[in-house]
N, C-alpha and C. Protein backbone atom coordinates (compact mmCIF):
# COMPACT_ATOMS: atom_id res chain seq x y z
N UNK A 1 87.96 99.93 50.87
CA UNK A 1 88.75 99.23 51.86
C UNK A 1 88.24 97.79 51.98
N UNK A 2 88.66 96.97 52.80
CA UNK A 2 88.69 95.44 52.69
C UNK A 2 87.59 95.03 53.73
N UNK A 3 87.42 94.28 54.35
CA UNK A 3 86.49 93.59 55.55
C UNK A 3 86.81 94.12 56.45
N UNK A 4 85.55 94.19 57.61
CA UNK A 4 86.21 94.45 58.84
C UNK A 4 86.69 93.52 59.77
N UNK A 5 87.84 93.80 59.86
CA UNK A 5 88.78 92.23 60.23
C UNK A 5 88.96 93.06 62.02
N UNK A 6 89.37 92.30 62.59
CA UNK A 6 89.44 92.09 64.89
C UNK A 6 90.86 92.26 64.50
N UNK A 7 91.30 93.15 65.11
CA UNK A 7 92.36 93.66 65.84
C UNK A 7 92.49 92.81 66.88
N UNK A 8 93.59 92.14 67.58
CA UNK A 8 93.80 90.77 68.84
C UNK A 8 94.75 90.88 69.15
N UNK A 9 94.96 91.36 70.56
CA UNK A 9 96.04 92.05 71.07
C UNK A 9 96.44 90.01 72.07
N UNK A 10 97.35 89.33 71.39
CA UNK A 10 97.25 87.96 72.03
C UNK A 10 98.57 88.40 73.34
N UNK A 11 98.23 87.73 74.16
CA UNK A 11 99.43 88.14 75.67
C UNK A 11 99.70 86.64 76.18
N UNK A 12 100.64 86.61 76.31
CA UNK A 12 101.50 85.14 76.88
C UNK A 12 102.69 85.46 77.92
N UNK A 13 102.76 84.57 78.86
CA UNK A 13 103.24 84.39 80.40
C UNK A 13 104.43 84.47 79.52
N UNK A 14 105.52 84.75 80.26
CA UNK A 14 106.79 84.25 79.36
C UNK A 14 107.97 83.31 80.65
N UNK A 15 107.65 83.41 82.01
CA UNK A 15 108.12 82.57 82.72
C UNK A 15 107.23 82.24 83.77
N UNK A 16 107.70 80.51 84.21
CA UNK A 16 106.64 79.61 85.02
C UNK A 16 106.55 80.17 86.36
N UNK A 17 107.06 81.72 86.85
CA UNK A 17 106.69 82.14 87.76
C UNK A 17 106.00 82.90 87.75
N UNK A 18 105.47 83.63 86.92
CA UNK A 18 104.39 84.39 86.54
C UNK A 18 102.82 83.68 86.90
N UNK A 19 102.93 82.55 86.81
CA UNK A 19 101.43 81.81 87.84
C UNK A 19 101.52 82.19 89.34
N UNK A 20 103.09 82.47 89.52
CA UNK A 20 103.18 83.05 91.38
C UNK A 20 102.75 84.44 91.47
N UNK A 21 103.76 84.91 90.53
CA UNK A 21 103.18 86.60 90.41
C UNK A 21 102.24 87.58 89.85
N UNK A 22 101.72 87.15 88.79
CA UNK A 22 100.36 87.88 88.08
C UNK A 22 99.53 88.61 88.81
N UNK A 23 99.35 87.37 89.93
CA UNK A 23 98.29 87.39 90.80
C UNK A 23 98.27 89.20 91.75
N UNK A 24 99.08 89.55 92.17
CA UNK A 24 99.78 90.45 92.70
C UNK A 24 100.24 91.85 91.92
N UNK A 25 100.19 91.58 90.36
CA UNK A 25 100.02 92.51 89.25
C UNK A 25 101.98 92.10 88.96
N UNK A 26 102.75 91.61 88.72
CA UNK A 26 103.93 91.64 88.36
C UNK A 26 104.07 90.57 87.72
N UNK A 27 104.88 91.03 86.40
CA UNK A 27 105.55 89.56 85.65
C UNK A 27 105.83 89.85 84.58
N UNK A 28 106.40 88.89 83.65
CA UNK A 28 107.03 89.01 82.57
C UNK A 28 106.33 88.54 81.08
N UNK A 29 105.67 89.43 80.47
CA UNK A 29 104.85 88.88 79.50
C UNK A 29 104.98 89.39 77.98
N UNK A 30 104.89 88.29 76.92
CA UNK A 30 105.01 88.53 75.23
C UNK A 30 103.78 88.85 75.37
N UNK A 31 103.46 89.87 74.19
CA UNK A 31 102.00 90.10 73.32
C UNK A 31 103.11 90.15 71.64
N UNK A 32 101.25 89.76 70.64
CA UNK A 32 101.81 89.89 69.55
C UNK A 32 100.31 90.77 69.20
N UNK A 33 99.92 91.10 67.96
CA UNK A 33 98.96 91.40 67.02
C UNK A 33 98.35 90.85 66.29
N UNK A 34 96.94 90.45 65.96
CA UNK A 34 96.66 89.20 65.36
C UNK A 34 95.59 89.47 64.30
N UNK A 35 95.58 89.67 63.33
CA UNK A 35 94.66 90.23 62.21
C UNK A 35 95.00 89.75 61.10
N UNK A 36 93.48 89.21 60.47
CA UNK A 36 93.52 88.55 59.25
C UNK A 36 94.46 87.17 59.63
N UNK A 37 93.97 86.98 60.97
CA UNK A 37 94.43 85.45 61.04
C UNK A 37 95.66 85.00 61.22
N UNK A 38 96.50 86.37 61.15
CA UNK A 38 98.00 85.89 61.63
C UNK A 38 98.49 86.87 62.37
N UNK A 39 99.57 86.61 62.92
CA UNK A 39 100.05 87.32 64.36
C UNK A 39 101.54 87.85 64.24
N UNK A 40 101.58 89.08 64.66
CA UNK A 40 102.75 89.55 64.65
C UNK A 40 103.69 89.77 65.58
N UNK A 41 104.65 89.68 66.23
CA UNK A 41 105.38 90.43 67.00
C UNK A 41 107.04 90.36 67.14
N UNK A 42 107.63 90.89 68.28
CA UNK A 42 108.75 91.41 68.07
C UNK A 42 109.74 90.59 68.99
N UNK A 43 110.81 90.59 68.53
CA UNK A 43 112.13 89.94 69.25
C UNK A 43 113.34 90.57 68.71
N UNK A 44 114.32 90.28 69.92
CA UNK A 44 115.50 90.65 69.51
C UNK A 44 116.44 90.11 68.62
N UNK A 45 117.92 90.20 68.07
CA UNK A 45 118.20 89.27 67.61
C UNK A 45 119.44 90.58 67.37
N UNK A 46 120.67 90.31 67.00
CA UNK A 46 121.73 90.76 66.95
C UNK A 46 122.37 92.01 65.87
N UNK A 47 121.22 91.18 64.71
CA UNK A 47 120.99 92.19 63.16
C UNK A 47 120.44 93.09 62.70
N UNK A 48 121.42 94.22 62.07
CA UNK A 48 120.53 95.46 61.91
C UNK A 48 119.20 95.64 60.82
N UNK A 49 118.04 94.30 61.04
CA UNK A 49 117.25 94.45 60.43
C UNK A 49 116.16 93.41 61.22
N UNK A 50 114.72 94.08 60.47
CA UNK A 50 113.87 93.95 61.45
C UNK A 50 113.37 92.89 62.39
N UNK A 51 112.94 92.99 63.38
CA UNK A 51 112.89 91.73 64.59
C UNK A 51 111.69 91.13 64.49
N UNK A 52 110.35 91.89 63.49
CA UNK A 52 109.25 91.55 63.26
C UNK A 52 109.17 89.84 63.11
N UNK A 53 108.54 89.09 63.61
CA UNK A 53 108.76 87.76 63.32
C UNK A 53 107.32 87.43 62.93
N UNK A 54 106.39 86.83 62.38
CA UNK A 54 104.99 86.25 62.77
C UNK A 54 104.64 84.78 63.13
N UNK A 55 103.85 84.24 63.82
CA UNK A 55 103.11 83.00 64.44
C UNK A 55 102.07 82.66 64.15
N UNK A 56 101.52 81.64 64.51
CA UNK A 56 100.21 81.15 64.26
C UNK A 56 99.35 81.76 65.32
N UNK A 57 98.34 82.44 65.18
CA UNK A 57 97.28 82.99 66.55
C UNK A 57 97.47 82.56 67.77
N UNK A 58 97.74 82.82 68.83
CA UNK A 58 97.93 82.03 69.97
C UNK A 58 98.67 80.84 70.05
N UNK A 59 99.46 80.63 69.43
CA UNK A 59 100.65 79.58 69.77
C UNK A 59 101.66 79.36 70.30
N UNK A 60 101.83 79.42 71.45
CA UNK A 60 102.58 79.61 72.19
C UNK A 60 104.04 78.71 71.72
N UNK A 61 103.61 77.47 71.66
CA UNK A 61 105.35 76.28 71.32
C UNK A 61 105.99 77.22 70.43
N UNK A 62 105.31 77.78 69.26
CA UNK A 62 105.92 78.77 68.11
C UNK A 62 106.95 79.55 69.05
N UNK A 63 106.77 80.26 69.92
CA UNK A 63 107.70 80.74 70.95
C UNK A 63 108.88 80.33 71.71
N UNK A 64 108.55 78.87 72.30
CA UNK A 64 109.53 78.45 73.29
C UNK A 64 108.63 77.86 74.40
N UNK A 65 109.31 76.82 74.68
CA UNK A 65 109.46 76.21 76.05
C UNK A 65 108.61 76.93 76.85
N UNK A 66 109.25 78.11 77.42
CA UNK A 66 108.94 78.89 78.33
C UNK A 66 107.88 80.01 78.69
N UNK A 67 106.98 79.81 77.09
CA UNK A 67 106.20 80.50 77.07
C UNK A 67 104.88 79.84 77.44
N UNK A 68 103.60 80.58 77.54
CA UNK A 68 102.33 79.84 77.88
C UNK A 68 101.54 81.18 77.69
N UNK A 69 99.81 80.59 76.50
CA UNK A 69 99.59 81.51 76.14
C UNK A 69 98.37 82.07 77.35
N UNK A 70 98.56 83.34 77.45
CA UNK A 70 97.62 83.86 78.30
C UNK A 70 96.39 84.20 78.18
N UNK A 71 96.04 85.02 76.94
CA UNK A 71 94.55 85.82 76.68
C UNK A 71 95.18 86.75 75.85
N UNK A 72 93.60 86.48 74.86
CA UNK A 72 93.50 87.43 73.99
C UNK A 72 92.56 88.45 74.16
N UNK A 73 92.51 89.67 73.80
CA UNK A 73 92.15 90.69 73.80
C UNK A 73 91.18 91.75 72.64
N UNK A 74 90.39 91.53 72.34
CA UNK A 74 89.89 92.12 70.76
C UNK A 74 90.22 93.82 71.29
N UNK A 75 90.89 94.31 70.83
CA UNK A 75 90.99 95.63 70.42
C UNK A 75 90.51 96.63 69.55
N UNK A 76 89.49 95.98 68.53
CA UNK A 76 88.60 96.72 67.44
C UNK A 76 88.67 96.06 66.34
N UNK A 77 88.74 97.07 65.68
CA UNK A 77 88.59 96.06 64.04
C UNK A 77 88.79 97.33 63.23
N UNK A 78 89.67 96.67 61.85
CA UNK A 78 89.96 97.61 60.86
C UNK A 78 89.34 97.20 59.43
N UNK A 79 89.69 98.25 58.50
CA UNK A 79 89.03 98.09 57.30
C UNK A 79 90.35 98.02 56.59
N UNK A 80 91.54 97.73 56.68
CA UNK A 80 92.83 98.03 56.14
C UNK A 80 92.95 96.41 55.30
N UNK A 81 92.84 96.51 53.52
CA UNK A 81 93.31 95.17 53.15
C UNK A 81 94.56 94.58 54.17
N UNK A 82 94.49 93.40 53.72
CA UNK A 82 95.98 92.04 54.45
C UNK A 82 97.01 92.95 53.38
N UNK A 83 96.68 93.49 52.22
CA UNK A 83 98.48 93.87 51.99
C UNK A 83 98.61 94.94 52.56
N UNK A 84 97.87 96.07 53.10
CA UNK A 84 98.09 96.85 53.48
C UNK A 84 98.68 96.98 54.78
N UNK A 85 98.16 95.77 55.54
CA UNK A 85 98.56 95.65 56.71
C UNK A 85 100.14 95.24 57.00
N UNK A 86 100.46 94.32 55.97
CA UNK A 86 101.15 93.69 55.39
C UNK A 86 102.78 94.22 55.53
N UNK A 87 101.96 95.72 54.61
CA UNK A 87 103.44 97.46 54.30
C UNK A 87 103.58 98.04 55.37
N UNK A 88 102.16 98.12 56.35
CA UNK A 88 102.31 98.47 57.81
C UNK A 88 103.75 97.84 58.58
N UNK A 89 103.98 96.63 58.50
CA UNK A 89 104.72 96.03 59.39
C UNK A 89 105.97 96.30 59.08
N UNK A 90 106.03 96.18 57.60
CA UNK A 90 107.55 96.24 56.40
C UNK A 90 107.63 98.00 57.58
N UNK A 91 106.90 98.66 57.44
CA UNK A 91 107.73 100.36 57.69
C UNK A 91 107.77 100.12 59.09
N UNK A 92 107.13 99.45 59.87
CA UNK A 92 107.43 99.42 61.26
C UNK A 92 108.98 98.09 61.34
N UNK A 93 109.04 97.42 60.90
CA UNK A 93 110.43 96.93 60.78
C UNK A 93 111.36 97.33 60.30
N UNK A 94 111.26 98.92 59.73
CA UNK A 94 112.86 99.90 60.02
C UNK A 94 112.66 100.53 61.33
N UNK A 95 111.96 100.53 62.18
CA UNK A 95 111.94 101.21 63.20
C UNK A 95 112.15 99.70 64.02
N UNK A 96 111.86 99.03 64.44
CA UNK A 96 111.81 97.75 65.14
C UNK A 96 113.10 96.53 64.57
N UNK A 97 114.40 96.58 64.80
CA UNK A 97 115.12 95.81 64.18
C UNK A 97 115.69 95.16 65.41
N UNK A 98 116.07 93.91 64.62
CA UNK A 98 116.47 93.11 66.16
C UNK A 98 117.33 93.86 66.70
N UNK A 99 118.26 94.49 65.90
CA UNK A 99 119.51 95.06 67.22
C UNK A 99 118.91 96.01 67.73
N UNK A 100 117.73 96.68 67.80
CA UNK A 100 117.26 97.91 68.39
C UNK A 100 116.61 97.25 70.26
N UNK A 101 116.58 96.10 69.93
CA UNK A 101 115.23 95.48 70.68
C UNK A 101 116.12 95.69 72.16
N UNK A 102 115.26 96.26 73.31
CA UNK A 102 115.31 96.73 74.76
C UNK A 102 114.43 96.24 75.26
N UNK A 103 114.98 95.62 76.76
CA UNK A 103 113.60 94.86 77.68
C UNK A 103 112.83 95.58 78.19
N UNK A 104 113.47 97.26 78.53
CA UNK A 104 112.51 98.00 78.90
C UNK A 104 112.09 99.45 77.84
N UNK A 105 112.63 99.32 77.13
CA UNK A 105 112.28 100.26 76.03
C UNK A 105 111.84 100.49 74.51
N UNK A 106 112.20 99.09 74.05
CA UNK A 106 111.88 99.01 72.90
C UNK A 106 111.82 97.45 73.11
N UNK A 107 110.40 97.25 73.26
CA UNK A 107 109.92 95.45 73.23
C UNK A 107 108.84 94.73 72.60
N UNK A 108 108.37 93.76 72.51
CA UNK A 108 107.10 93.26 72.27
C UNK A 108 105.88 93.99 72.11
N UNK A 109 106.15 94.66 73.57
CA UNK A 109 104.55 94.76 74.01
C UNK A 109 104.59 96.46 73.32
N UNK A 110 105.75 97.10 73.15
CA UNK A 110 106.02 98.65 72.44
C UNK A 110 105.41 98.62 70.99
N UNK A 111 106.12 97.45 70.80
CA UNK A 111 105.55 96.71 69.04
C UNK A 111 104.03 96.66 68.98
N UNK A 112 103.83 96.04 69.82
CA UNK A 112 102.30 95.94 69.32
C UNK A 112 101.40 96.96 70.04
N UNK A 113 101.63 97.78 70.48
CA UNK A 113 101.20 99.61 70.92
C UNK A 113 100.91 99.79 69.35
N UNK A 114 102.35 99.94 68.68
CA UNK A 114 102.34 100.68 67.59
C UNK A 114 101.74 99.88 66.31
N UNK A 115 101.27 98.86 65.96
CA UNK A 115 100.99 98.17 65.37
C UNK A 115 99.44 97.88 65.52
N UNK A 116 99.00 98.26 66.82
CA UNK A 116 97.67 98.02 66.94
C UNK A 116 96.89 99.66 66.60
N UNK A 117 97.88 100.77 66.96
CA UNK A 117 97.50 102.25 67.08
C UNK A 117 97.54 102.23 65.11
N UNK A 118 98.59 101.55 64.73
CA UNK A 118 98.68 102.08 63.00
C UNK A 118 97.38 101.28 62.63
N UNK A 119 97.03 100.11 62.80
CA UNK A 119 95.55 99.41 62.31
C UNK A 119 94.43 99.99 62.40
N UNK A 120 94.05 100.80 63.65
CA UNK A 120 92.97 100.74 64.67
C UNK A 120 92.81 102.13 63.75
N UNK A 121 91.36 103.07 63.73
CA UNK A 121 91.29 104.10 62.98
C UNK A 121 91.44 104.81 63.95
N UNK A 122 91.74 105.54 63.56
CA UNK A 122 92.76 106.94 64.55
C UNK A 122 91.40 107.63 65.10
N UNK A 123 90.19 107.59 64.98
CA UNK A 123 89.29 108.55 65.82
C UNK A 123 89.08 107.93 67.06
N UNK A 124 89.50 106.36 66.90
CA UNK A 124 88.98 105.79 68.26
C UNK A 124 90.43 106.22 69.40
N UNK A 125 91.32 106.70 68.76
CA UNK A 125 92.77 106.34 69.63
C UNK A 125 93.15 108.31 70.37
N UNK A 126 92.32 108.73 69.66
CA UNK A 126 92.43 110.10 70.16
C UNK A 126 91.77 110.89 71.46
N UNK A 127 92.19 111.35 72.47
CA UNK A 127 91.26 111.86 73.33
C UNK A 127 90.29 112.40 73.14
N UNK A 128 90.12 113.36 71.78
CA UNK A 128 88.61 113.62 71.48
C UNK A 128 87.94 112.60 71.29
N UNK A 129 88.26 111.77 70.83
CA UNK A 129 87.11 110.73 71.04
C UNK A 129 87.05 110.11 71.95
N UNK A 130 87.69 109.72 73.35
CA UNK A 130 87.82 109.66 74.22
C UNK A 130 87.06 110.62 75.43
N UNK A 131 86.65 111.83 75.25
CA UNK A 131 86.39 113.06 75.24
C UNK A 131 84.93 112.50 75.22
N UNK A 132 84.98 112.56 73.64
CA UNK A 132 83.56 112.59 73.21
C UNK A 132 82.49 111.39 73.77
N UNK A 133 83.30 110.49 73.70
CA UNK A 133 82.63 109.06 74.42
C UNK A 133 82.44 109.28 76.16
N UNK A 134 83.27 109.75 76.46
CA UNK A 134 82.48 110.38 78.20
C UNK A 134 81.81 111.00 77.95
N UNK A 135 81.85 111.90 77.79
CA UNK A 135 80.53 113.19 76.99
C UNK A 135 79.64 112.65 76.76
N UNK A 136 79.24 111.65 75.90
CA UNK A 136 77.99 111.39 75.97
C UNK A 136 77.60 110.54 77.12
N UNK A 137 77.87 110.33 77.53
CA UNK A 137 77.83 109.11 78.62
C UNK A 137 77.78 109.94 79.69
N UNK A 138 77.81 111.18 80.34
CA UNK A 138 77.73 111.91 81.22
C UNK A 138 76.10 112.90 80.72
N UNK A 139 76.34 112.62 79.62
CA UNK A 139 75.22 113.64 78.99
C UNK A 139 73.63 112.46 79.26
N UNK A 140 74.33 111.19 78.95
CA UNK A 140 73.27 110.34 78.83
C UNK A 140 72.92 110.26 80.51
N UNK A 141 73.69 110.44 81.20
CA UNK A 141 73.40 110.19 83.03
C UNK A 141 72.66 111.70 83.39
N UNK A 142 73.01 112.94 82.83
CA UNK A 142 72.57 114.09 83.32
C UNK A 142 71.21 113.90 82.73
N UNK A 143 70.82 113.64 81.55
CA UNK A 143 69.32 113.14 81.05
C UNK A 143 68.24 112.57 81.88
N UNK A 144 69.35 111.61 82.05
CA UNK A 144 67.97 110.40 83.05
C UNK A 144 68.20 110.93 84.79
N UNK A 145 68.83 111.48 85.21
CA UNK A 145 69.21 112.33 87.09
C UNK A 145 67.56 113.66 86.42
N UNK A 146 67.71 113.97 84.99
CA UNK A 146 66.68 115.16 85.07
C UNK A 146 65.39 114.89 84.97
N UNK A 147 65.10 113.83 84.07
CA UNK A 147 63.90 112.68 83.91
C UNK A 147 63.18 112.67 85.28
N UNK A 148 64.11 111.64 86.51
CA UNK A 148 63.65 111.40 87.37
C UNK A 148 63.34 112.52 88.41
N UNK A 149 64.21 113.86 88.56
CA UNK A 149 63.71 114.59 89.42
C UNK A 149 62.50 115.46 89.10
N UNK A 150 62.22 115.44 87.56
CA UNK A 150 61.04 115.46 86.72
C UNK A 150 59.50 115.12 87.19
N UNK A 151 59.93 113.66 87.20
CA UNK A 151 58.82 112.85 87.86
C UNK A 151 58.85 112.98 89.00
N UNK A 152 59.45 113.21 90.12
CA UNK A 152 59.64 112.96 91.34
C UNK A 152 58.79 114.23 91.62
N UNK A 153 58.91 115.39 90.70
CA UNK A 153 58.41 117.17 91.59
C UNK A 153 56.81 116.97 91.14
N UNK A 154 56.75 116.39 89.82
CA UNK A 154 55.16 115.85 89.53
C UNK A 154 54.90 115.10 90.92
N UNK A 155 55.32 113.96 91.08
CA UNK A 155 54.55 113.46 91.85
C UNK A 155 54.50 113.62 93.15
N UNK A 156 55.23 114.53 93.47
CA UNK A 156 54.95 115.03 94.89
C UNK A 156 53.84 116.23 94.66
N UNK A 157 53.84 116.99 93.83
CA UNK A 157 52.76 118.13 93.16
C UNK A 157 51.51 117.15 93.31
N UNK A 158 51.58 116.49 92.31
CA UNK A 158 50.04 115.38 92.48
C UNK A 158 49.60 115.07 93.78
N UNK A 159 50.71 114.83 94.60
CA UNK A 159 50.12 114.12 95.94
C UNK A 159 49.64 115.47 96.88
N UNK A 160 50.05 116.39 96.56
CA UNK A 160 49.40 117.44 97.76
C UNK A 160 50.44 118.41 98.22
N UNK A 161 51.42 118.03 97.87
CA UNK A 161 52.55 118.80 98.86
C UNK A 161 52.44 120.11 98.05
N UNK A 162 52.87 121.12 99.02
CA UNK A 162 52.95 122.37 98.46
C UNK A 162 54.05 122.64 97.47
N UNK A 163 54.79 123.45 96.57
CA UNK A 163 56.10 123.32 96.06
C UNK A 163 56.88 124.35 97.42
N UNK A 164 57.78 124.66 97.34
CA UNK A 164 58.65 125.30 98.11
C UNK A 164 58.78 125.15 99.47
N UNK A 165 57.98 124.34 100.75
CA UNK A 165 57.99 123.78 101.28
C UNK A 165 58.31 122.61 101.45
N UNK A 166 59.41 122.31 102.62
CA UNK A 166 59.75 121.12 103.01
C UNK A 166 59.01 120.88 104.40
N UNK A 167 59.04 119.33 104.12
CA UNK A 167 58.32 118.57 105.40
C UNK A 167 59.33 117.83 106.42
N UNK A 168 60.11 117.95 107.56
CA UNK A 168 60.28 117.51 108.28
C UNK A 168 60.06 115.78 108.82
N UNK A 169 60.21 114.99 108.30
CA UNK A 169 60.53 113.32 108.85
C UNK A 169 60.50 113.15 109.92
């Protein structure tokens, strides 16, 4: 496989009221996909073929007027050559064609779900690994909660106290 190249989930305001509303969690926003240095994403357009368009990394003018770029996001990193990534998009642009494109169902930000989930290696995107990554991380907290009550029964043992007896404050 090729380098490990950053997955970049890029997100842009798409109207000048979104500086009113963000704030509050509401608004209207493009994302594209950005790997191996160039960026992908989706628009509508009238024709029964694909809406996939690409941009320069964070460039918003590439967009419009009305856009403004927001933040990028690293999402991981893949080992998938640039052509591979390349055929990725070609098969996701029979599924993604401009005439398909919906503001609330089939959009931008749907596009690059699926575009970041086809890059990204599938063990990280699965609840077992999801699973597994709490798991240890609960395992690593039940470790050190046993450590310390460890030390804590030593050192009350050392100091005199009886075991099975409690002392009153």
């Amino acid at each position: 496989m090729g380098a490990n190249q950053l997955v970049v989930l890029n997100v842009y305001d798409m109207y000048w009221m979104n500086e009113y509303t963000s704030s509050i969690g509401i608004g209207v926003f493009h994302s594209g996909i950005e790997v191996y240095g160039r960026e992908f994403a989706y628009g509508g357009h009238p024709y029964p073929f694909s809406g996939i368009f690409e941009i320069s990394p964070g460039n918003a003018s590439e967009l419009g007027e009305t856009f403004k770029f927001k933040e990028a996001v690293v999402l991981g990193s893949t080992d998938f050559l640039e052509d591979d990534i390349e055929k990725i998009v070609e098969e996701l642009g029979k599924e993604y064609k401009g005439n398909a494109y919906h503001l609330m169902h089939k959009n931008c930000n749907h596009f690059s779900s699926a575009l970041s989930e086809s890059c990204l290696p599938k063990e990280w995107l699965t609840p077992a690994a999801l699973q597994s990554s709490v798991s240890q991380e609960l395992q690593d907290e039940l470790e050190e909660a046993e450590d310390a009550v460890a030390s804590a029964a030593m050192a009350s043992t050392a100091g005199g106290s009886r075991p099975g007896r409690h002392t009153k404050l």
